[in-house]
C-alpha atoms as a PDB file:
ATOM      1  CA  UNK A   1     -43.280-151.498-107.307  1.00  0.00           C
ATOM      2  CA  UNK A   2     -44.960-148.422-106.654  1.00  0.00           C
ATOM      3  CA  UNK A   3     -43.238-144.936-105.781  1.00  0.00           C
ATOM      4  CA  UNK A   4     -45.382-142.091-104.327  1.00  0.00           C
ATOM      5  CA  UNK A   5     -43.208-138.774-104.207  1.00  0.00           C
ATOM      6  CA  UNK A   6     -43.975-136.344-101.339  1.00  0.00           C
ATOM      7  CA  UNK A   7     -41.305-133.682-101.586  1.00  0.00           C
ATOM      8  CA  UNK A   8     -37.888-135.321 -99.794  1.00  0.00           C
ATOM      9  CA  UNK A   9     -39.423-138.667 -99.224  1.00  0.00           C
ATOM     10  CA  UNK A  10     -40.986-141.505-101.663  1.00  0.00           C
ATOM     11  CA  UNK A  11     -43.048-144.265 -99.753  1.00  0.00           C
ATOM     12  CA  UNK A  12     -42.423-147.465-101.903  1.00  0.00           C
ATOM     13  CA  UNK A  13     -44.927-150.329-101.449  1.00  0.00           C
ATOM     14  CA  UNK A  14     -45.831-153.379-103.939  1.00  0.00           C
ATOM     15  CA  UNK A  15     -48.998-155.260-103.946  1.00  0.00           C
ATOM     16  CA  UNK A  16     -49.163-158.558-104.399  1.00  0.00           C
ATOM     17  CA  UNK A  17     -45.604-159.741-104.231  1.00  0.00           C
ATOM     18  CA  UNK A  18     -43.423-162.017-102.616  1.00  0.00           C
ATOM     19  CA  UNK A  19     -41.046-160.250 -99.859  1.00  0.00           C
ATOM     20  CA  UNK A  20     -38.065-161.669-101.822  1.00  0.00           C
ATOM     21  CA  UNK A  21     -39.374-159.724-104.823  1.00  0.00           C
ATOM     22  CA  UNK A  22     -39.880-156.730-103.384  1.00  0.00           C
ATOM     23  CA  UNK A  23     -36.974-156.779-102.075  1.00  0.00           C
ATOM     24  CA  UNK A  24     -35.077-157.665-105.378  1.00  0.00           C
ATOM     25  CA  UNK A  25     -37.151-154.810-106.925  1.00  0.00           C
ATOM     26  CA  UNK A  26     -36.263-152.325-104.771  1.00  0.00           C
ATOM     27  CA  UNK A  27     -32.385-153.415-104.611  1.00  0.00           C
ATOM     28  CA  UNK A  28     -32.935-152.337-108.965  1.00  0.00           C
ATOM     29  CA  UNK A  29     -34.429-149.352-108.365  1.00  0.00           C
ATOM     30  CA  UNK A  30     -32.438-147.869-105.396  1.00  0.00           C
ATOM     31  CA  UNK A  31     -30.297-145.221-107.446  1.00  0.00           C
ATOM     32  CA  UNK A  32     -33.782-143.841-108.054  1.00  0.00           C
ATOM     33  CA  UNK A  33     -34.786-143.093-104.247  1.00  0.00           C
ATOM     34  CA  UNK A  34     -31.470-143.110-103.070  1.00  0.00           C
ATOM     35  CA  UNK A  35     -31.276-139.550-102.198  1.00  0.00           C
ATOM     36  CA  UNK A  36     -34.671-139.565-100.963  1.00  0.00           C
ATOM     37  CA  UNK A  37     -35.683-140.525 -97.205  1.00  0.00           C
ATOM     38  CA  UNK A  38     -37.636-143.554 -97.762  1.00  0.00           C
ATOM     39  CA  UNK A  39     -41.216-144.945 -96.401  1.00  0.00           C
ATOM     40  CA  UNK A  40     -41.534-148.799 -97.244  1.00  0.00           C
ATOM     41  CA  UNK A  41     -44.942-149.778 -96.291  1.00  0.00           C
ATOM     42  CA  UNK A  42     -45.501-153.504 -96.243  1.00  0.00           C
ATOM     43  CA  UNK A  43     -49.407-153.440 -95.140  1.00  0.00           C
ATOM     44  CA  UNK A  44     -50.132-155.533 -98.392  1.00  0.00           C
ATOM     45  CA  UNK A  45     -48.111-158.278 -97.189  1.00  0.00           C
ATOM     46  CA  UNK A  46     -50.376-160.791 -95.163  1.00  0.00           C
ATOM     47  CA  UNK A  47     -47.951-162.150 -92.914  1.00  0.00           C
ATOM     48  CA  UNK A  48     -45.030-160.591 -91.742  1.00  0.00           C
ATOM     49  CA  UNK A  49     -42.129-161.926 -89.054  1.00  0.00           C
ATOM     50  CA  UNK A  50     -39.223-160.018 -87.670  1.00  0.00           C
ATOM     51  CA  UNK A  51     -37.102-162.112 -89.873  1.00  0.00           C
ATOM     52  CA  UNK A  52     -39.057-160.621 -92.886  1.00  0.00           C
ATOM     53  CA  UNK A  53     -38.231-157.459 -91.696  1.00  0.00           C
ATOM     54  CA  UNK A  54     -34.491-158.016 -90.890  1.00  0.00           C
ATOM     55  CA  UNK A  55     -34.189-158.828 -94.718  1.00  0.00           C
ATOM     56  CA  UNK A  56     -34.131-154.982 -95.078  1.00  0.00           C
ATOM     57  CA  UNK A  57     -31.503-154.341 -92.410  1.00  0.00           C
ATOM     58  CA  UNK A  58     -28.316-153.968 -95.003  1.00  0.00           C
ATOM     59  CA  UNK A  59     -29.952-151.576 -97.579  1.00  0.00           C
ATOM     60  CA  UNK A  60     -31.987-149.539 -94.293  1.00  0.00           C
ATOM     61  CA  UNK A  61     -28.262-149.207 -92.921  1.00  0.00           C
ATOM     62  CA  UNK A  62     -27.156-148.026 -96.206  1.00  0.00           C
ATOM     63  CA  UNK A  63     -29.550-145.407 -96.587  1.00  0.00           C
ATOM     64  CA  UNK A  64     -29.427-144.512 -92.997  1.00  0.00           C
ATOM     65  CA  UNK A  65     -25.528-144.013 -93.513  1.00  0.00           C
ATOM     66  CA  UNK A  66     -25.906-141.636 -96.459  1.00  0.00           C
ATOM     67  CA  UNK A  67     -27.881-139.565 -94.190  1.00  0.00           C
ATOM     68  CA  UNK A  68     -31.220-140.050 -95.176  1.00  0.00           C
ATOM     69  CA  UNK A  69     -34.335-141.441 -93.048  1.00  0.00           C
ATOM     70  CA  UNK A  70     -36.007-145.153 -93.801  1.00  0.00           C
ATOM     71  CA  UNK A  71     -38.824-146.869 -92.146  1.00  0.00           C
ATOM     72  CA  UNK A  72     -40.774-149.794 -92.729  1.00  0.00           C
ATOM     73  CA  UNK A  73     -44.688-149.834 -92.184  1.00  0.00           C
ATOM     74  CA  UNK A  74     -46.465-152.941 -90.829  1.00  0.00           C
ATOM     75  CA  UNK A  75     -48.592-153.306 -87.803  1.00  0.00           C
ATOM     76  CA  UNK A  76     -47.500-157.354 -88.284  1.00  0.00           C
ATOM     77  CA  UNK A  77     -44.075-156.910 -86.438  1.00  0.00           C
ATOM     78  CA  UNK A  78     -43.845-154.922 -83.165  1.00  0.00           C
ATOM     79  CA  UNK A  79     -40.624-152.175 -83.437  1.00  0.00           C
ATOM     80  CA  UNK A  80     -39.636-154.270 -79.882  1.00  0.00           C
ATOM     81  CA  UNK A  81     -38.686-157.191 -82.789  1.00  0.00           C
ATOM     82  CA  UNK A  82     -36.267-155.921 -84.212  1.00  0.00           C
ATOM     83  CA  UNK A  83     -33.153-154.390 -83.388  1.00  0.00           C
ATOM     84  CA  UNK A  84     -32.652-150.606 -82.786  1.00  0.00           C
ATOM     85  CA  UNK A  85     -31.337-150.044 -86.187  1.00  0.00           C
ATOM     86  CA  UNK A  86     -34.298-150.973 -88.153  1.00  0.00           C
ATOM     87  CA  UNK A  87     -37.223-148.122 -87.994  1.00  0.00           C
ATOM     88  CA  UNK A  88     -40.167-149.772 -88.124  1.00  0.00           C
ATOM     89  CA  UNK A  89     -43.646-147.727 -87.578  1.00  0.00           C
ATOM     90  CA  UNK A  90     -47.264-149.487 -87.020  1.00  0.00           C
ATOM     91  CA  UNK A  91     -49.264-146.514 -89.511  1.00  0.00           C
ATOM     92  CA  UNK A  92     -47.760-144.476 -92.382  1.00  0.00           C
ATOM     93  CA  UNK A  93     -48.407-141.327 -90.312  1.00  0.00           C
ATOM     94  CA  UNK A  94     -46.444-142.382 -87.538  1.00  0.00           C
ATOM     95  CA  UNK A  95     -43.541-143.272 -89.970  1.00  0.00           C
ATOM     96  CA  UNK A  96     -44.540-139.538 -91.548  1.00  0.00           C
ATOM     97  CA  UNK A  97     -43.729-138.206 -87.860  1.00  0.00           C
ATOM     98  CA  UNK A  98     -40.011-140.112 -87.439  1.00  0.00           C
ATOM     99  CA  UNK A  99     -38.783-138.933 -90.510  1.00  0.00           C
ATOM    100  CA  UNK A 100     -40.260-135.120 -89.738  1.00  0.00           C
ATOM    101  CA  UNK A 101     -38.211-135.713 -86.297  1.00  0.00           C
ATOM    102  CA  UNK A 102     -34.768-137.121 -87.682  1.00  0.00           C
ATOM    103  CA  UNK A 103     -34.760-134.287 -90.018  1.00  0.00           C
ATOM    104  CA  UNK A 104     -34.805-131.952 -87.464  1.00  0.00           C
ATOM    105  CA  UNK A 105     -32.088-133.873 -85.682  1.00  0.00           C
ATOM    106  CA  UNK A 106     -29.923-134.051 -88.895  1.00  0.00           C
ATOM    107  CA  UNK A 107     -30.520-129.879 -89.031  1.00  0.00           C
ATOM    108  CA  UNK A 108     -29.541-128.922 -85.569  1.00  0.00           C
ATOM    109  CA  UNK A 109     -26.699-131.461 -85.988  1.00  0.00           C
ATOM    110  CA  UNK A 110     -25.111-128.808 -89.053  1.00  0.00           C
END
């Protein structure tokens, strides 16, 4: 598992990996991001299907709870997929952009 810091948020992405590993990894390492808004990019996965994605649905609502943004990257499963409360972006700058815009929500929300 790879993190790469950019001031408040840490894209996380694993090459090479199962989904259920990933996902395993990054239930281990969550204390370390958890105060982070996240960026999960899953372009090195070959195949993707909204199920795949759903399997992120408890620890995105977890992170979303604690205030904090997370979106998933793949341009395998269409954001119309998946319910409304899993983010998920087609490029990494488009994910960049939602979390730039829910922090100004969370900001005018104080």
């Amino acid at each position: 598992m790879i993190f790469d810091k950019d001031g408040t948020t840490t894209l996380i992405y694993q090459e090479k990996k199962s989904l259920s590993i990933f996902l395993k990894n990054l239930d281990e390492k969550y204390s370390e991001v958890k105060n982070d808004n996240l960026i999960i990019n899953l372009f090195s996965f070959d195949t993707l299907t909204s199920g795949d994605v759903m399997e992120f649905l408890d620890i995105s609502n977890r992170h979303r709870k604690s205030g904090k943004s997370f979106v998933i990257v793949t341009n395998k499963v269409s954001y119309d997929d998946v319910p409304d409360e899993i983010i998920v972006a087609p490029t990494l700058q488009e994910a960049k952009d939602i979390i730039e815009m829910e922090e100004i929500e969370r900001d005018l929300e104080l």
